[in-house]
Every structure is written in C-alpha cells, then in structure tokens.
C-alpha atoms as a PDB file:
ATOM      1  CA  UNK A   1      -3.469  34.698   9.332  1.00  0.00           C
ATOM      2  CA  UNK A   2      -5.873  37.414   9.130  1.00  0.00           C
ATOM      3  CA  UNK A   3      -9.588  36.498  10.878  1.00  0.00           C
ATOM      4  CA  UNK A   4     -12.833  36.659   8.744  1.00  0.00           C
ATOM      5  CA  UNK A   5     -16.268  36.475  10.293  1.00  0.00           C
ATOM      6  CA  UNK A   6     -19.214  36.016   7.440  1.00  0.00           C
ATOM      7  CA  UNK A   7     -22.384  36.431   8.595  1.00  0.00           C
ATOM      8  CA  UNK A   8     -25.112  33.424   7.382  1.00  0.00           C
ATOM      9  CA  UNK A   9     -28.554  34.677   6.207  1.00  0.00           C
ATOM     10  CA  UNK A  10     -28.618  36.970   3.532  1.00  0.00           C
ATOM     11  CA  UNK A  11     -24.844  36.402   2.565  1.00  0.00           C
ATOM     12  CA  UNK A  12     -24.481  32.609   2.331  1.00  0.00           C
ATOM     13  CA  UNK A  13     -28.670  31.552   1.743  1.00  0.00           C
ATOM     14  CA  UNK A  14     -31.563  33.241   2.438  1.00  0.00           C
ATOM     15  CA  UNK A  15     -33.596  29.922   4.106  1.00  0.00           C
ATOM     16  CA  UNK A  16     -36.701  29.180   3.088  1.00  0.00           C
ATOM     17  CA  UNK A  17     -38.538  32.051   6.056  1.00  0.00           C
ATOM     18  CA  UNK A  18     -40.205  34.473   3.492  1.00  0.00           C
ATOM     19  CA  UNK A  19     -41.486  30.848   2.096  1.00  0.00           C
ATOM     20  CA  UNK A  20     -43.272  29.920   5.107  1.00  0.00           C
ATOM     21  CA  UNK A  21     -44.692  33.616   5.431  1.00  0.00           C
ATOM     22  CA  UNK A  22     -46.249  33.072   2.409  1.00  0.00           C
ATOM     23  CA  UNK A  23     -47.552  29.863   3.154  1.00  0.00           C
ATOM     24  CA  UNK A  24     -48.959  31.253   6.935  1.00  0.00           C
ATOM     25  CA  UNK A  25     -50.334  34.476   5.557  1.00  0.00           C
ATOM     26  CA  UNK A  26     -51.587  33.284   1.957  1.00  0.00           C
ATOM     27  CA  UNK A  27     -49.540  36.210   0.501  1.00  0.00           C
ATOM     28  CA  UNK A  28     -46.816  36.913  -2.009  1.00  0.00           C
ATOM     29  CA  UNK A  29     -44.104  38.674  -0.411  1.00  0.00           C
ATOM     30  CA  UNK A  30     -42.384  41.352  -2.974  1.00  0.00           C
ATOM     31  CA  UNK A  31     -38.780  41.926  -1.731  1.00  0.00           C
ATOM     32  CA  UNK A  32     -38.381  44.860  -3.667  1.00  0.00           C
ATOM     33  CA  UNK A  33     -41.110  46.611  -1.608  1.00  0.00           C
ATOM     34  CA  UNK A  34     -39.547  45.697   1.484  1.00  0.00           C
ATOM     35  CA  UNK A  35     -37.294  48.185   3.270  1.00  0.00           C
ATOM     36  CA  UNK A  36     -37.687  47.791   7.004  1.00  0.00           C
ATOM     37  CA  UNK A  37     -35.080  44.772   8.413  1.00  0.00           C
ATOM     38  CA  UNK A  38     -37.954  43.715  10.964  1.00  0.00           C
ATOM     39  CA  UNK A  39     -40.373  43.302   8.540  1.00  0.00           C
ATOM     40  CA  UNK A  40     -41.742  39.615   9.439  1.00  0.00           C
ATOM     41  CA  UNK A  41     -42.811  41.686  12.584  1.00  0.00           C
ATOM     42  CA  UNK A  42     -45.123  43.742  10.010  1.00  0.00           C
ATOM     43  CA  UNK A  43     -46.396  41.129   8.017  1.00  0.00           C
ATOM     44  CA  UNK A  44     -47.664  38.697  11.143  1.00  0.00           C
ATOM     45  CA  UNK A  45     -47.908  41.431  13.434  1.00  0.00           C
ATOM     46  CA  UNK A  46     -51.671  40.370  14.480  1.00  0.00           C
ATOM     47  CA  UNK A  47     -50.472  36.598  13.837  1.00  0.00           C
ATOM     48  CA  UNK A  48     -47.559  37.328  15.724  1.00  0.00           C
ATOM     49  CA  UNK A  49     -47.935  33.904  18.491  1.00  0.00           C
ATOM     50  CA  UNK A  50     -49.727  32.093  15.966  1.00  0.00           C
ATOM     51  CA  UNK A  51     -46.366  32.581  13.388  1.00  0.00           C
ATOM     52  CA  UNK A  52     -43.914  31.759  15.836  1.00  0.00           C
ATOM     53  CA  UNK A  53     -45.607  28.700  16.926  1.00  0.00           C
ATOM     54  CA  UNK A  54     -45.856  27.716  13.408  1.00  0.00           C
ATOM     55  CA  UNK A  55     -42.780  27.962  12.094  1.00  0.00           C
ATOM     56  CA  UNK A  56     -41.226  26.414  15.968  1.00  0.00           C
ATOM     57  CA  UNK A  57     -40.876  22.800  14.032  1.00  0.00           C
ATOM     58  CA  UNK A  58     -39.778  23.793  10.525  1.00  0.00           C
ATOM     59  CA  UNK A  59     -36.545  23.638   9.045  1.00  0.00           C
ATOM     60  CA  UNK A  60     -35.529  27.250   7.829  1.00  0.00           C
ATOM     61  CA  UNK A  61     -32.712  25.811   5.775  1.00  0.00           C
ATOM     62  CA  UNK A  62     -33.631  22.653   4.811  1.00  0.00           C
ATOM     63  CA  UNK A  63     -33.010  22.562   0.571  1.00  0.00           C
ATOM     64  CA  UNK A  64     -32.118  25.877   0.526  1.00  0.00           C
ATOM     65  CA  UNK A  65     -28.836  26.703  -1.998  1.00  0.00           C
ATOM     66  CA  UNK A  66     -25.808  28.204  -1.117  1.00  0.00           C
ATOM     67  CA  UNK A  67     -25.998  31.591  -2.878  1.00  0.00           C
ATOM     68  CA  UNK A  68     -24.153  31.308  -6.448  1.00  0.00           C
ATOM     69  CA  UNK A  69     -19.696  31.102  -6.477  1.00  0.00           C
ATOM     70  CA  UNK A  70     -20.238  31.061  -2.534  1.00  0.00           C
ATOM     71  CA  UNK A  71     -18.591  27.513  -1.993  1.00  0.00           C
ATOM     72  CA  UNK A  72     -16.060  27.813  -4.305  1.00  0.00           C
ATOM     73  CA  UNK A  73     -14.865  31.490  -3.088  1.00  0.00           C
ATOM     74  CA  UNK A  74     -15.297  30.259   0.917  1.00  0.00           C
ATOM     75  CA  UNK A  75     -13.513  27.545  -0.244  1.00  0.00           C
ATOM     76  CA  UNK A  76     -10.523  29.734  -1.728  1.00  0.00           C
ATOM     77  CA  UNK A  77     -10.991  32.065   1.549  1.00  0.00           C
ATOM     78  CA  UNK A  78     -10.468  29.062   3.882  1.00  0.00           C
ATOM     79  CA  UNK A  79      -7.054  28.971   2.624  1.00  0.00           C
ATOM     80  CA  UNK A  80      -6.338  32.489   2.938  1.00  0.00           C
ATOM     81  CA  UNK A  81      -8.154  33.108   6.367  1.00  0.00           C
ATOM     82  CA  UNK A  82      -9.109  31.928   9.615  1.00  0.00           C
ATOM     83  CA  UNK A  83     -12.728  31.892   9.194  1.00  0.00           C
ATOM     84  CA  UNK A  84     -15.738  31.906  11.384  1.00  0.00           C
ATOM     85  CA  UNK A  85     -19.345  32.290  10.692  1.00  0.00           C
ATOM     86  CA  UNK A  86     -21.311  34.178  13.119  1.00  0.00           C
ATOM     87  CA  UNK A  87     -24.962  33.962  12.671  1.00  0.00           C
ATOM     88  CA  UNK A  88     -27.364  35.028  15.328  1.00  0.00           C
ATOM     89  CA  UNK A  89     -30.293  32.212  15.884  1.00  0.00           C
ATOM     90  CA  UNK A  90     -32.539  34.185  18.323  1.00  0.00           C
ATOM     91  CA  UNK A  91     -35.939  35.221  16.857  1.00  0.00           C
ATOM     92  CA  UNK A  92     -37.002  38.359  19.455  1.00  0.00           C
ATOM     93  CA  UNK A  93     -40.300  37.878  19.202  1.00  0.00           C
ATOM     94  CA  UNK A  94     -40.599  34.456  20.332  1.00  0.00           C
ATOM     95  CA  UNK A  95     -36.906  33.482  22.026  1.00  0.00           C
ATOM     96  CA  UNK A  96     -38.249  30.527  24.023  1.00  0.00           C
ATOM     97  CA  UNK A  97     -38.612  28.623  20.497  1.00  0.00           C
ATOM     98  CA  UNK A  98     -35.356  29.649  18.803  1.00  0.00           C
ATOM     99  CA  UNK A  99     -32.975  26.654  19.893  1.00  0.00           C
ATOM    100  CA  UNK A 100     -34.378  24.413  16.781  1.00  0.00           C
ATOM    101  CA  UNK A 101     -33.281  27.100  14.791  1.00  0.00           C
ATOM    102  CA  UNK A 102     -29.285  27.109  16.281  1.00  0.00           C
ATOM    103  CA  UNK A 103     -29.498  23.145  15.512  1.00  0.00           C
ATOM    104  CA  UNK A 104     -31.255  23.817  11.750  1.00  0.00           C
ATOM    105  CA  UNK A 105     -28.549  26.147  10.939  1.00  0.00           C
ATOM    106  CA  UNK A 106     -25.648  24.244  12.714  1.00  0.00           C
ATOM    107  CA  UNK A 107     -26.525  21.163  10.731  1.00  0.00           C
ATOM    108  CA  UNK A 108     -27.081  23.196   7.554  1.00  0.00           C
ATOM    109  CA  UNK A 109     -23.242  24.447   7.603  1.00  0.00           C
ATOM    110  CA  UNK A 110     -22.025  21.527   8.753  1.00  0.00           C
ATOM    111  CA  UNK A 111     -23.782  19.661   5.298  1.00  0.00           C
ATOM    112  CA  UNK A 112     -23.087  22.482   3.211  1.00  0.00           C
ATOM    113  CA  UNK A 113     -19.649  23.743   4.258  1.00  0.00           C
ATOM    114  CA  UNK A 114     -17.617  20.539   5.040  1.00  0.00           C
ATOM    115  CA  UNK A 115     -13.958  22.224   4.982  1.00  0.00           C
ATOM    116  CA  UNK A 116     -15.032  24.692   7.580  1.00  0.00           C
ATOM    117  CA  UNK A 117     -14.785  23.122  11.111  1.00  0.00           C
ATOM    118  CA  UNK A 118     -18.151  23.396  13.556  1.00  0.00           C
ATOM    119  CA  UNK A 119     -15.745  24.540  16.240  1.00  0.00           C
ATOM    120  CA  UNK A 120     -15.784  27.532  13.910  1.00  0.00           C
ATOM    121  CA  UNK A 121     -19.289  28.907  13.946  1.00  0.00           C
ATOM    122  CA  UNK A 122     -20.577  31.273  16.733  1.00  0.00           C
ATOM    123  CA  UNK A 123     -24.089  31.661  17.574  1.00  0.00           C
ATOM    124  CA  UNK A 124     -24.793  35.208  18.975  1.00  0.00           C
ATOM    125  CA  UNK A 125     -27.244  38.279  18.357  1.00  0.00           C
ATOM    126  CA  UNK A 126     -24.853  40.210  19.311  1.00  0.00           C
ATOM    127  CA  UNK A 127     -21.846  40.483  16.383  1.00  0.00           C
ATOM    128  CA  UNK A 128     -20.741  44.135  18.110  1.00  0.00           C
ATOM    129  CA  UNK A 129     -19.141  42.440  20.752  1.00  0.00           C
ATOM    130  CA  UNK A 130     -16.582  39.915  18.666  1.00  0.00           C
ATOM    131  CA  UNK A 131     -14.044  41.894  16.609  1.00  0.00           C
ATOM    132  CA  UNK A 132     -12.298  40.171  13.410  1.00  0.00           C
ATOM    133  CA  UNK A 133      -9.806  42.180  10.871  1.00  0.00           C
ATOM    134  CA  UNK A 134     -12.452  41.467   8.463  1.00  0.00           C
ATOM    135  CA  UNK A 135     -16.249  41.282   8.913  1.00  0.00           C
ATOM    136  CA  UNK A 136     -18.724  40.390   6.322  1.00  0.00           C
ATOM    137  CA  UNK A 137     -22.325  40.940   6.799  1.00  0.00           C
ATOM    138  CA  UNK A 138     -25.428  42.224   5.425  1.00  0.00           C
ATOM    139  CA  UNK A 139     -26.534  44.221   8.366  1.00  0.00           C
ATOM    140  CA  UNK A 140     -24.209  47.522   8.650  1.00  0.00           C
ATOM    141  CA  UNK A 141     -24.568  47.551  12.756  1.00  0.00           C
ATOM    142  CA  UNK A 142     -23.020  43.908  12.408  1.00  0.00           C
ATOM    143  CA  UNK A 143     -19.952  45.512  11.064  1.00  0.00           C
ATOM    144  CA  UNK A 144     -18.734  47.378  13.797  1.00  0.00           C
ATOM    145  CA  UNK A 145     -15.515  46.345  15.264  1.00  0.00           C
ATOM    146  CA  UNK A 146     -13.334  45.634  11.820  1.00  0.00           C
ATOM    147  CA  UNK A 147     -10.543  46.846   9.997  1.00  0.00           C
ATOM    148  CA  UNK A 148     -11.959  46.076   6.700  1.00  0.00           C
ATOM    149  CA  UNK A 149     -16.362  46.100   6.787  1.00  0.00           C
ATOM    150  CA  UNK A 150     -17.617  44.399   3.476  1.00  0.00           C
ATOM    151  CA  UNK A 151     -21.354  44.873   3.313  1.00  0.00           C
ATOM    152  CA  UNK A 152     -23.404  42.470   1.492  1.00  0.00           C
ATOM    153  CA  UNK A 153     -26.046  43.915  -0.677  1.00  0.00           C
ATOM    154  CA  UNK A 154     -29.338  43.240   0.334  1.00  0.00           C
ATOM    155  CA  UNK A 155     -33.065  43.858   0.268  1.00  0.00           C
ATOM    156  CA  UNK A 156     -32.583  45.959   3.585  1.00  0.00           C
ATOM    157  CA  UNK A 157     -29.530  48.181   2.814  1.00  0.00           C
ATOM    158  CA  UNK A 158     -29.735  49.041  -0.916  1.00  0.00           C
ATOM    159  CA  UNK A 159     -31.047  52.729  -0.355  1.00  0.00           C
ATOM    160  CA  UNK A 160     -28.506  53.185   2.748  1.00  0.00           C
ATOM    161  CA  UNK A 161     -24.877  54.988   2.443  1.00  0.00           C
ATOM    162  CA  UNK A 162     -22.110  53.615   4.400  1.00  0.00           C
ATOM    163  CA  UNK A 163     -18.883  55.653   4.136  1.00  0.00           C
ATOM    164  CA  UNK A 164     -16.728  53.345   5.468  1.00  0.00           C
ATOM    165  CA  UNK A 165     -17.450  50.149   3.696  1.00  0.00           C
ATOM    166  CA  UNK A 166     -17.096  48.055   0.316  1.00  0.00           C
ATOM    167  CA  UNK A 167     -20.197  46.935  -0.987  1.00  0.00           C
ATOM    168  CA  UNK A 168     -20.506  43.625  -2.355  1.00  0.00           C
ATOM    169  CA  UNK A 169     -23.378  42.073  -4.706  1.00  0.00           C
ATOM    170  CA  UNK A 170     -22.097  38.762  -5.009  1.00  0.00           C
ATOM    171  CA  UNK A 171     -19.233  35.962  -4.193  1.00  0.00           C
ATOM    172  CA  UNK A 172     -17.222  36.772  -7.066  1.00  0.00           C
ATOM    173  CA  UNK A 173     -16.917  40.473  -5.670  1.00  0.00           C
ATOM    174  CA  UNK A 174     -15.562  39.339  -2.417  1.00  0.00           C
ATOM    175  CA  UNK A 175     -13.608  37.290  -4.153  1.00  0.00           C
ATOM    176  CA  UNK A 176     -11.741  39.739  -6.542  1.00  0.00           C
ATOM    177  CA  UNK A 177     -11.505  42.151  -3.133  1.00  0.00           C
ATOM    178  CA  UNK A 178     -10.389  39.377  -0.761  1.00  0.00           C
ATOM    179  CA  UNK A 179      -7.743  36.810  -2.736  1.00  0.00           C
END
C-alpha cells in the first residue's frame, strides 16, 4: 500500500486565523491581494506580541468546514492508501504559545475525520524530513521527498511554476488523479 501524507491548512480547511486578524486589526483581509506565505507577519507586524497573545486561547478550527468533496474523496483514499496527515502546529513568531494549537487541530481531525486513526497524524514544521510516495500540500518546499508531489492551489502559489508537480484546485481533482 502506497503512503500518502496530506498536509491540513489550506488543503483540508483554512481555520478561522484570517477571521481573528480581522477581528484584532479591524480590517478586511483580501486574499487575492495576498502573495507573501508569511503574511500574518505583515499585517500585525507592530501588533506582533499583542496578536500572538490574543489568539493563545482561541480555537483556530473550531466550526470551520472541511473544504467541499474532501471527506468523501479522503474517505475513498483511506481505502486505497496508508494515509497520514502532517500538519505543522508551530507559529514562529510566538512558539512558547503554539501547544493549544497541536491540541485544536488534533481534536479537529479527530471530530472531523473519524475513519482516519490519531496514531496517524504527525505534528512537525519540518515535512522535508518525512518522505511518502505521495505528498500533498499547498506549500511547494513541503513537497520535497515524493515520488508523486500534488500541489494544492492556493492563495500563496497561484503565480508560481513548479515543473515537477500536478496542480490541484479541488478534492474532486485529486480524486480523478489518485483512485
């Protein structure tokens, strides 16, 4: 059985972070005018201590939907693959603060993905360093170490070319590529 690593945030949900941004800043935060990866760390760089201490207590996941198909296809997958999701937790501007985060996300899978086992979910900021046969991710640096890199589309990546992987806008995509 072939090994599949999906990353979490920005290929299963995206949370509810740009939400409390918002709410912190009193601003409306235009994704399409975003390009840079880091860009929290622009938007709160003044604020930067004040942020992290604010967001410390909140639940980044908490009501936050699946992204459309994505049950149903990791569902499918589960069958296919042995899968794992590897999500990093760490927030490097405030680490001291980012264990409520592994426990918001662990409990978020656990709630939303039943049929995939907790023994199955690595918490890391470093994805280089685990290799799978096929890695799924929205981050292109995340990809290294696969046979087969599938790069979800995302606010961060659209106006970046990749050579040597199959973009994917949606579930259903992975879906047709992967069963």
């Amino acid at each position: 059985m072939k090994t599949l690593m999906i990353d979490m945030d920005d290929v299963i949900t995206t949370g509810n972070f740009n939400k409390y941004i918002e709410e912190f800043m009193g601003i409306k935060i235009n994704m399409d005018e975003i390009t840079n990866y880091y860009y929290v760390q622009d938007l709160v760089k003044e604020k930067s201590k004040e942020f992290w201490r604010y967001v410390e207590n909140k639940d980044l996941y908490e009501g936050s939907p699946l992204f459309k198909d994505c049950y149903e296809v990791l569902e499918k997958l589960n069958k296919k693959y042995d899968i794992y999701i590897v999500t990093s937790y760490l927030w490097r501007d405030d680490i001291d603060i980012s264990g409520k985060n592994l426990g918001y996300k662990y409990y978020y899978l656990k709630e939303k993905l039943p049929f995939i086992d907790p023994s199955k979910y690595i918490f890391t900021t470093n994805k280089k360093i685990i290799n799978f046969d096929i890695k799924l991710d929205d981050k292109y640096e995340n990809l290294e170490g696969a046979t087969t890199k599938i790069l979800f589309n995302s606010w961060h990546n659209f106006n970046k070319e990749y050579n040597d992987v199959i973009r994917v806008n949606n579930w259903k995509e992975i879906e047709e590529i992967l069963l």
